[in-house]
Protein backbone atom coordinates (compact mmCIF):
# COMPACT_ATOMS: atom_id res chain seq x y z
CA UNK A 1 55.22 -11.09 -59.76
CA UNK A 2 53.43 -14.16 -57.75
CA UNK A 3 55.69 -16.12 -59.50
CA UNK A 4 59.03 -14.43 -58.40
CA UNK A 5 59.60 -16.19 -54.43
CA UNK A 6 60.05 -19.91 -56.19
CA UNK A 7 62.78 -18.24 -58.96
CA UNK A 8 64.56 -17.22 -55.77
CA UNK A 9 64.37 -20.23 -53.30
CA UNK A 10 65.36 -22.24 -56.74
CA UNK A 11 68.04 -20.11 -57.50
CA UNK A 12 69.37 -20.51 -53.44
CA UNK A 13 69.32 -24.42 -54.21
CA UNK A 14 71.41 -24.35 -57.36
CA UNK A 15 73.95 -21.86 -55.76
CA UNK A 16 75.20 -25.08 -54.39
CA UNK A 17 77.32 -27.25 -56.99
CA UNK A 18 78.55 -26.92 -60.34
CA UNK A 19 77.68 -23.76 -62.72
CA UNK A 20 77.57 -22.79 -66.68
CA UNK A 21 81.37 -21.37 -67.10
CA UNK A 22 80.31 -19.13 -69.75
CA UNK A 23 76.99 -17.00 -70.32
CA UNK A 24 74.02 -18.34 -71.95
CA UNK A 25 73.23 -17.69 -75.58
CA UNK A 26 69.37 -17.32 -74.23
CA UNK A 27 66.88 -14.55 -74.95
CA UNK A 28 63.81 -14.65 -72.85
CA UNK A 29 61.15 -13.12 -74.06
CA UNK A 30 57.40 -11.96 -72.80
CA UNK A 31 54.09 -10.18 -74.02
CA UNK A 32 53.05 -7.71 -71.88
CA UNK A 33 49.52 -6.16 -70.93
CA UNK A 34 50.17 -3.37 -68.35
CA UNK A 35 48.06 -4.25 -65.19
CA UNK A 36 46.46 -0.58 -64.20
CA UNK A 37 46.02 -1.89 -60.54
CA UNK A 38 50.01 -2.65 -60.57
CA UNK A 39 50.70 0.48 -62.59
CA UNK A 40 48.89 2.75 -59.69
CA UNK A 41 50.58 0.55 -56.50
CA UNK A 42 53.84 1.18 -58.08
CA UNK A 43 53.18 4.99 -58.94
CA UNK A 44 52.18 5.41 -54.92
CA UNK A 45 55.13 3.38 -53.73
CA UNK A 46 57.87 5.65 -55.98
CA UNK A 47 56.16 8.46 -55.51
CA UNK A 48 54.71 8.97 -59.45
CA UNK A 49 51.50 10.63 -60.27
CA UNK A 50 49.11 8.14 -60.91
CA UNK A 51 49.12 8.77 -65.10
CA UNK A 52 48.26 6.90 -68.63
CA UNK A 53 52.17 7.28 -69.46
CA UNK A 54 54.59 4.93 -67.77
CA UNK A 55 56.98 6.61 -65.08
CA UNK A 56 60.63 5.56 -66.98
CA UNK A 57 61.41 3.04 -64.61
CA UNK A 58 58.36 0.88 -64.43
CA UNK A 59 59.63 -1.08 -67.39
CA UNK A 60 62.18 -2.47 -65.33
CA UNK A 61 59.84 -3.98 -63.19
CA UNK A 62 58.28 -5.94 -66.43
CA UNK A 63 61.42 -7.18 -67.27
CA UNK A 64 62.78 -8.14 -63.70
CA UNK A 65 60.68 -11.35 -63.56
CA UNK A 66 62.34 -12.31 -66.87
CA UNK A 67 65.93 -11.53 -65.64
CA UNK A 68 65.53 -13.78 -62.50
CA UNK A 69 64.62 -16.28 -64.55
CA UNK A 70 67.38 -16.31 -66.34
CA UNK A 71 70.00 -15.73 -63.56
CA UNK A 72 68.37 -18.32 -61.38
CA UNK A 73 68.76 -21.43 -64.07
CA UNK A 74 72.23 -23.71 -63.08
CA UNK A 75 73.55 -22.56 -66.80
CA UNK A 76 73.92 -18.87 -65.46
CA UNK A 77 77.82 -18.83 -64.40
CA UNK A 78 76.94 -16.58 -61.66
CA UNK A 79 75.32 -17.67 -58.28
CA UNK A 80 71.81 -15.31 -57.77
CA UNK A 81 72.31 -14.87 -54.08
CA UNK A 82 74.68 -12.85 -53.11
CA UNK A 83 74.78 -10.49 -56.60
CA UNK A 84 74.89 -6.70 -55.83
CA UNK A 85 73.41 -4.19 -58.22
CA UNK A 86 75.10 -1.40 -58.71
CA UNK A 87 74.95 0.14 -61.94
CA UNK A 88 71.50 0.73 -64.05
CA UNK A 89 71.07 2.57 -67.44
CA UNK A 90 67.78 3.04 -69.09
CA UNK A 91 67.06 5.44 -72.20
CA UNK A 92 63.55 5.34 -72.76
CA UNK A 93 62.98 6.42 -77.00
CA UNK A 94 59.61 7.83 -76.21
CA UNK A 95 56.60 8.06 -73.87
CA UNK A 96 55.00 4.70 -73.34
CA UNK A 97 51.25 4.78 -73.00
CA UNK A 98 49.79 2.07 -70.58
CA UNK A 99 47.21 0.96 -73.05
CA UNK A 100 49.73 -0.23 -75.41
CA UNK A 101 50.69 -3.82 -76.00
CA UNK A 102 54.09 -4.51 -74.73
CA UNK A 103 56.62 -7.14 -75.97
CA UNK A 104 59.34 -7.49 -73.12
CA UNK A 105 63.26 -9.22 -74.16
CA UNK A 106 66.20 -10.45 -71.69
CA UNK A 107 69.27 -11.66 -71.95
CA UNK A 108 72.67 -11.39 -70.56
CA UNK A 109 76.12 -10.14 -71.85
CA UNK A 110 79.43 -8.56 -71.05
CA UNK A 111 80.96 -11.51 -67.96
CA UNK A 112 83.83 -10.02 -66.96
CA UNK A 113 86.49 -9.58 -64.48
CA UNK A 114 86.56 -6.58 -61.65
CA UNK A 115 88.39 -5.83 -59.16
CA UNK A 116 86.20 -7.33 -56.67
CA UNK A 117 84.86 -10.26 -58.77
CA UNK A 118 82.95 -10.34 -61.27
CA UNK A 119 80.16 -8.53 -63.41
CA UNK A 120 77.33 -9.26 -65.79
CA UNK A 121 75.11 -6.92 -67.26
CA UNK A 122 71.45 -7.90 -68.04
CA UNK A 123 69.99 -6.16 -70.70
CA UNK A 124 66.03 -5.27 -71.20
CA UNK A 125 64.53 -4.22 -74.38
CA UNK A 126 60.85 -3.37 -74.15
CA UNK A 127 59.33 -2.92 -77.86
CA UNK A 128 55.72 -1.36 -78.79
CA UNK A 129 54.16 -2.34 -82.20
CA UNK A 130 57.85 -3.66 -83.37
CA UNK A 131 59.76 -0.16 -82.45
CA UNK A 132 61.67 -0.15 -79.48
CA UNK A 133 60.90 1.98 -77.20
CA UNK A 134 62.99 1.43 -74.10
CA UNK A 135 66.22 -0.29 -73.00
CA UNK A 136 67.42 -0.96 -70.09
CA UNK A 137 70.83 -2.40 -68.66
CA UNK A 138 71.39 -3.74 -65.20
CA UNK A 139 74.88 -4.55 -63.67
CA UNK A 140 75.22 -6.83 -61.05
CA UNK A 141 78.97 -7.38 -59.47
CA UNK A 142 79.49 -11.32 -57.90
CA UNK A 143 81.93 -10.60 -55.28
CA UNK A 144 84.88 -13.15 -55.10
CA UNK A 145 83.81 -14.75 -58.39
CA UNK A 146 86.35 -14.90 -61.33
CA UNK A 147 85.46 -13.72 -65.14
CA UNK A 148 87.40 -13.30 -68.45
CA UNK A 149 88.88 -9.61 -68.27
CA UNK A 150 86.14 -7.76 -70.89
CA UNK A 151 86.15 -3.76 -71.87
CA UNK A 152 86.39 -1.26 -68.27
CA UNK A 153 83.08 0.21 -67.35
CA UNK A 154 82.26 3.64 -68.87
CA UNK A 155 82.98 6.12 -66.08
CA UNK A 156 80.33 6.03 -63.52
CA UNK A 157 78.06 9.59 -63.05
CA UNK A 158 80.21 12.47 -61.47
CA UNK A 159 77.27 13.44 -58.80
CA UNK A 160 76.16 16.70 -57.76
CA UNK A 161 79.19 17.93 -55.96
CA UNK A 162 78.75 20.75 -53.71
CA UNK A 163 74.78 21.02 -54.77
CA UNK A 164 72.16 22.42 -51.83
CA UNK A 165 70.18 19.99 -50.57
CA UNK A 166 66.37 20.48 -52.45
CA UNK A 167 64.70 17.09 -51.12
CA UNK A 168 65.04 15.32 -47.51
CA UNK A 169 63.06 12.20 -47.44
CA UNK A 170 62.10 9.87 -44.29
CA UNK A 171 62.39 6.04 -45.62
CA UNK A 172 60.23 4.34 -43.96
CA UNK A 173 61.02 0.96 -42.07
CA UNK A 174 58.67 -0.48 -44.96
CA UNK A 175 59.82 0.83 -47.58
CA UNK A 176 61.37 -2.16 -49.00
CA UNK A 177 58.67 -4.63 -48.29
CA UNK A 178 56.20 -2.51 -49.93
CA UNK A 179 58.61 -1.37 -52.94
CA UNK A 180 59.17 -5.66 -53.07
CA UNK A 181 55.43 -6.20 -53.33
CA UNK A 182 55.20 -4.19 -56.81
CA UNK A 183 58.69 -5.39 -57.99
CA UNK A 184 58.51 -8.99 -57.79
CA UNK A 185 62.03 -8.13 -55.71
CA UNK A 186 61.99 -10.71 -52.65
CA UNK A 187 65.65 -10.20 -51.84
CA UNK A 188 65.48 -11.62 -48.02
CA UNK A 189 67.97 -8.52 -47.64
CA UNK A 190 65.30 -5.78 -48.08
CA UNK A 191 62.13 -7.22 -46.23
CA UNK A 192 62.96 -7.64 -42.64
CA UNK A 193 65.61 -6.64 -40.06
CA UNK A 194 66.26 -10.66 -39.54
CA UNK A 195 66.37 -11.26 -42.88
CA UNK A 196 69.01 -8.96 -43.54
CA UNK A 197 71.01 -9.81 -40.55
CA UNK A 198 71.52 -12.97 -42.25
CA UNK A 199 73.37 -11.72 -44.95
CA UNK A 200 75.33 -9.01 -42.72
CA UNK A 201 73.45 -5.86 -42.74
CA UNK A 202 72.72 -4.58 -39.78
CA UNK A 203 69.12 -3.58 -40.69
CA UNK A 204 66.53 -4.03 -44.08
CA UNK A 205 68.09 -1.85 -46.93
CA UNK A 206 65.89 0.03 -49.31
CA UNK A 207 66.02 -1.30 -53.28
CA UNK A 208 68.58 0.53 -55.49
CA UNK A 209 65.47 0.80 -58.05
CA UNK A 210 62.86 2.56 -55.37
CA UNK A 211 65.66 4.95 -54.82
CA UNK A 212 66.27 5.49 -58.39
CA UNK A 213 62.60 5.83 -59.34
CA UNK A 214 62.34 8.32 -56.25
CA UNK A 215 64.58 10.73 -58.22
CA UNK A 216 62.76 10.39 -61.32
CA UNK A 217 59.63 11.05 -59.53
CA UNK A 218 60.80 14.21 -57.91
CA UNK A 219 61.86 15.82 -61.27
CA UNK A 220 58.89 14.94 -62.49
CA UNK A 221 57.61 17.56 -64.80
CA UNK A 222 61.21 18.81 -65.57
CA UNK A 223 62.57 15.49 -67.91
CA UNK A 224 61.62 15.35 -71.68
CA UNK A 225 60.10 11.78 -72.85
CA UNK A 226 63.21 10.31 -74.57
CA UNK A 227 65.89 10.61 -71.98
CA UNK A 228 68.66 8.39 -70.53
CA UNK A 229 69.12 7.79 -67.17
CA UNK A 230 72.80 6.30 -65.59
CA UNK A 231 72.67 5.78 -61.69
CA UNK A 232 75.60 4.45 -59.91
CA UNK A 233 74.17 2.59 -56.29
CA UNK A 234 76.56 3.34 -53.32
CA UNK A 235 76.46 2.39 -49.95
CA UNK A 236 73.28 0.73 -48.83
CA UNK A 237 69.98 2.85 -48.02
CA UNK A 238 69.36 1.70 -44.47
CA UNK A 239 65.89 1.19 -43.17
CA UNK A 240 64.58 3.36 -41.50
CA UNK A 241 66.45 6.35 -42.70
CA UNK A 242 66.83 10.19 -43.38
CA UNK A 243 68.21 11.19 -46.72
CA UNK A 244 68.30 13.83 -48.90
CA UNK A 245 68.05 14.54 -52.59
CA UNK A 246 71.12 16.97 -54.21
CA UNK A 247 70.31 17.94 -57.86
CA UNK A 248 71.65 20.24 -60.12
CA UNK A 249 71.59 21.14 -64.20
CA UNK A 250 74.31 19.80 -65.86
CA UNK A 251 74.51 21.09 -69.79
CA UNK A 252 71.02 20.04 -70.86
CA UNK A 253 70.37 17.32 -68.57
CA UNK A 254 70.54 16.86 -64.52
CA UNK A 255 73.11 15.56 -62.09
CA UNK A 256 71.56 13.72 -58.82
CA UNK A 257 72.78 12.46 -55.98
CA UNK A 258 71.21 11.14 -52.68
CA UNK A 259 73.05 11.57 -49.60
CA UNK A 260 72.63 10.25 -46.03
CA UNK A 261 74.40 9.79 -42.50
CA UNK A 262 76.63 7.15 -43.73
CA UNK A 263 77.40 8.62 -47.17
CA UNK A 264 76.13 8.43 -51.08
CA UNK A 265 73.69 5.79 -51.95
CA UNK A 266 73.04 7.02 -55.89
CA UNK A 267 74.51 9.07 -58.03
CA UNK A 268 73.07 9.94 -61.84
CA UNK A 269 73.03 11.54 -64.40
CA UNK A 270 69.84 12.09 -66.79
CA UNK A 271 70.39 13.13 -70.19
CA UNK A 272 67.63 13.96 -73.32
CA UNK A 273 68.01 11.28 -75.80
């Protein structure tokens, strides 16, 4: 994670000048060892029971180094500041246990045009003794930037609609520097009021992926082991703030939304797999 701050000021450099036109034919790949130290920080920051099985997002987090990497190199035909996250979908094949050895693979696919710019998705696969055992896809949106026209996203997750409330959280004013110290995610834009400022928010805004581990972590108990998980990010999570949690069953799965003063920040849907 140490490692993460020079990806970013490197990838703030090369956002100046010319750019890759086309994605990378590059897979990145890592060994893992999961770090039971790390493991417990991040379980306390999401709001996990400290456990031998990892909570379903915390494989993100070992693959997150790998995808700045690869989004901060001059070849990637997207600029790293600036990119927005807004759409993440993990299916996790089976429980992971910490003590297993952990082979982690990146690379990018799917440039194409919106109507705001441009997306990318960077996709994850995390693989124990050669099986695969979780996948993850993260889209990012470049605002202003121009792509190929590719296949329309799959329809985003409906929400809970007219759900009761059965969570309110307080987010602390912290939140995202503490979430940013177990992620490896220095985004200026979710440490510091000043920072943020800077890149016209009007205060720090929580991580997409604390929010979306928070929901996890309250159904905790409730989700099978193989399961897949689609959250749509909304409008930002300001820090400090009061939100709540809206769930509801939906077939044999959930529907989730979190709600606050200035509207939806995630909806999701979480579905056995």
């Amino acid at each position: 994670m140490a490692g993460l701050a020079p990806l970013y000021v490197k990838a703030a450099v090369g956002a100046v000048g010319p750019r890759g036109t086309v994605l990378p034919d590059t897979e990145l790949t890592r060994d893992v060892v999961v770090d039971r130290d790390h493991l417990a920080e991040y379980a306390h920051v999401c709001g996990f029971p400290v456990a031998d099985t990892l909570p379903v997002t915390y494989p993100h987090v070992l693959a997150f180094g790998l995808q700045v990497e690869l989004m901060a190199r001059r070849s990637f035909p997207l600029a790293l500041p600036g990119l927005v996250h807004v759409r993440n979908r993990i299916t996790a094949h089976r429980a992971v246990d910490a003590a297993e050895p952990l082979a982690v693979r990146v690379h990018a696919e799917g440039l194409r045009a919106h109507p705001k710019g441009a997306r990318v998705d960077l996709v994850a696969q995390v693989d124990a003794g050669g099986e695969a055992v979780w996948e993850g896809c993260s889209t990012y949106l470049a605002r202003g930037a121009t792509a190929p026209e590719g296949a329309p996203d799959p329809a985003e997750p409906p929400g809970a609609g007219d759900a009761a409330a059965v969570a309110t959280w307080r987010v602390g004013a912290g939140t995202g520097r503490r979430y940013a110290r177990v992620s490896g995610d220095v985004n200026p834009i979710h440490l510091h009021p000043w920072t943020a400022k800077a890149f016209g928010f009007p205060r720090a805004i929580a991580h997409g992926m604390w929010t979306a581990a928070r929901v996890l972590a309250a159904l905790q108990g409730r989700l099978p082991a193989a399961l897949t998980y689609d959250v749509a990010f909304g409008k930002p999570l300001l820090l400090p703030s009061t939100v709540q949690l809206h769930t509801v069953p939906a077939g044999v799965g959930w529907a989730a939304e979190v709600r606050g003063s200035r509207g939806t920040h995630l909806r999701a849907s979480i579905t056995p797999s």
